[in-house]
Protein backbone atom coordinates (compact mmCIF):
# COMPACT_ATOMS: atom_id res chain seq x y z
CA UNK A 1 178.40 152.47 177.61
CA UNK A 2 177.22 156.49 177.36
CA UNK A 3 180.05 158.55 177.13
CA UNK A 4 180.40 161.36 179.81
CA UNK A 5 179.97 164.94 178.36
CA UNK A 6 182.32 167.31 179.45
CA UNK A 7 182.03 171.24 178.92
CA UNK A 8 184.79 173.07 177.90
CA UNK A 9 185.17 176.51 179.65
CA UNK A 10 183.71 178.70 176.40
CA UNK A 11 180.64 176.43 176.24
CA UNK A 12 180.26 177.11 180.41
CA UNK A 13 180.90 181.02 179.47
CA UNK A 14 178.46 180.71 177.25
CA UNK A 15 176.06 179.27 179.43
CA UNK A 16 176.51 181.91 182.19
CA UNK A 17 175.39 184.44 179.95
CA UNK A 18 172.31 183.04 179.13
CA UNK A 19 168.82 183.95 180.76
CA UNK A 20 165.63 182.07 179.40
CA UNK A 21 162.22 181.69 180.45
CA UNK A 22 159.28 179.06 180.73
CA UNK A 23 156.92 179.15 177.62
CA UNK A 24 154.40 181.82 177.90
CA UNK A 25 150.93 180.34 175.80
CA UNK A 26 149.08 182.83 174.84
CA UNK A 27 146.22 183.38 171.74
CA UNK A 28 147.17 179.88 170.66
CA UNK A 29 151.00 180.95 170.27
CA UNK A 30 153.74 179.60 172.43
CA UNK A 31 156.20 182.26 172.63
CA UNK A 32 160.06 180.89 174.17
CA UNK A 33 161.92 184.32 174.99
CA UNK A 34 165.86 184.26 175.88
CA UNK A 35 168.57 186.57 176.10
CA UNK A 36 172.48 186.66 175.99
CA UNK A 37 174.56 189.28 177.33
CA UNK A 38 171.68 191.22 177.77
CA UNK A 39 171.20 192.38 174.74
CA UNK A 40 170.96 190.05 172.05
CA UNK A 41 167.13 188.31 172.02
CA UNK A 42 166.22 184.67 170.99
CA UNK A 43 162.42 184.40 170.03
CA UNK A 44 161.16 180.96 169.42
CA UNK A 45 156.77 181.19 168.54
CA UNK A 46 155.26 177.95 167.72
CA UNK A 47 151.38 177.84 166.60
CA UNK A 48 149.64 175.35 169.10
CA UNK A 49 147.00 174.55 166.43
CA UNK A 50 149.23 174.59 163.46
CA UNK A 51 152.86 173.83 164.41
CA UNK A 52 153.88 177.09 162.43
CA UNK A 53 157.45 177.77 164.13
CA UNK A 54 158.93 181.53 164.12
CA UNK A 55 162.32 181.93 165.17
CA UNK A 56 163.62 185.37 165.65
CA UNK A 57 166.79 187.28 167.11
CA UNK A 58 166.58 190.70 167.76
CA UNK A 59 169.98 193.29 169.12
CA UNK A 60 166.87 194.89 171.16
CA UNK A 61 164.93 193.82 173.93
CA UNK A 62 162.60 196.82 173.08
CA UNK A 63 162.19 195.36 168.67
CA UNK A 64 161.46 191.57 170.42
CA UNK A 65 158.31 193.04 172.63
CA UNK A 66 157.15 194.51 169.47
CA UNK A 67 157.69 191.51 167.70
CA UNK A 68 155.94 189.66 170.23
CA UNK A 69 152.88 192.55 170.30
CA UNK A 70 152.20 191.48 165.98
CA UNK A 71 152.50 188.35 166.30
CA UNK A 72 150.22 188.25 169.18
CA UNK A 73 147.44 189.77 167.38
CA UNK A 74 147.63 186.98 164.37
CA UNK A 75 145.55 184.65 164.26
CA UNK A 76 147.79 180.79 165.47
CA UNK A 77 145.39 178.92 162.82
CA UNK A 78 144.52 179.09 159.30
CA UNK A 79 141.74 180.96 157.86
């Protein structure tokens, strides 16, 4: 028998002050993009043809979008 999880009021906090979005593919990257508290920025990029991963956190919305901008214009397979 599974046992029931049950989340304690910091992990529900927690998870109120989260805001994520679907997987953007783009140039052969997959780019995951959330935020907590409005501020702090989770990047997740994953090479479709390679499996390369890139995780990132950033204090600025404003450093992640440039972040995003680079990465976008490497190439998401090897030379």
């Amino acid at each position: 028998m599974r046992q029931k999880f049950i989340p304690s009021k910091t992990y529900i906090g927690f998870a109120n002050r989260i805001r994520f979005w679907q997987p953007v593919i783009r140039n052969g990257w997959s780019i995951k993009f959330s935020v907590h508290d409005d501020t702090d920025v989770l990047l997740i990029i994953i090479s479709k043809l390679t499996g390369q991963t890139i995780i990132r956190y950033f204090n600025n919305e404003d450093e992640a979008c440039e972040f995003i901008n680079y990465i976008m214009n490497q190439a998401s397979s090897p030379i």
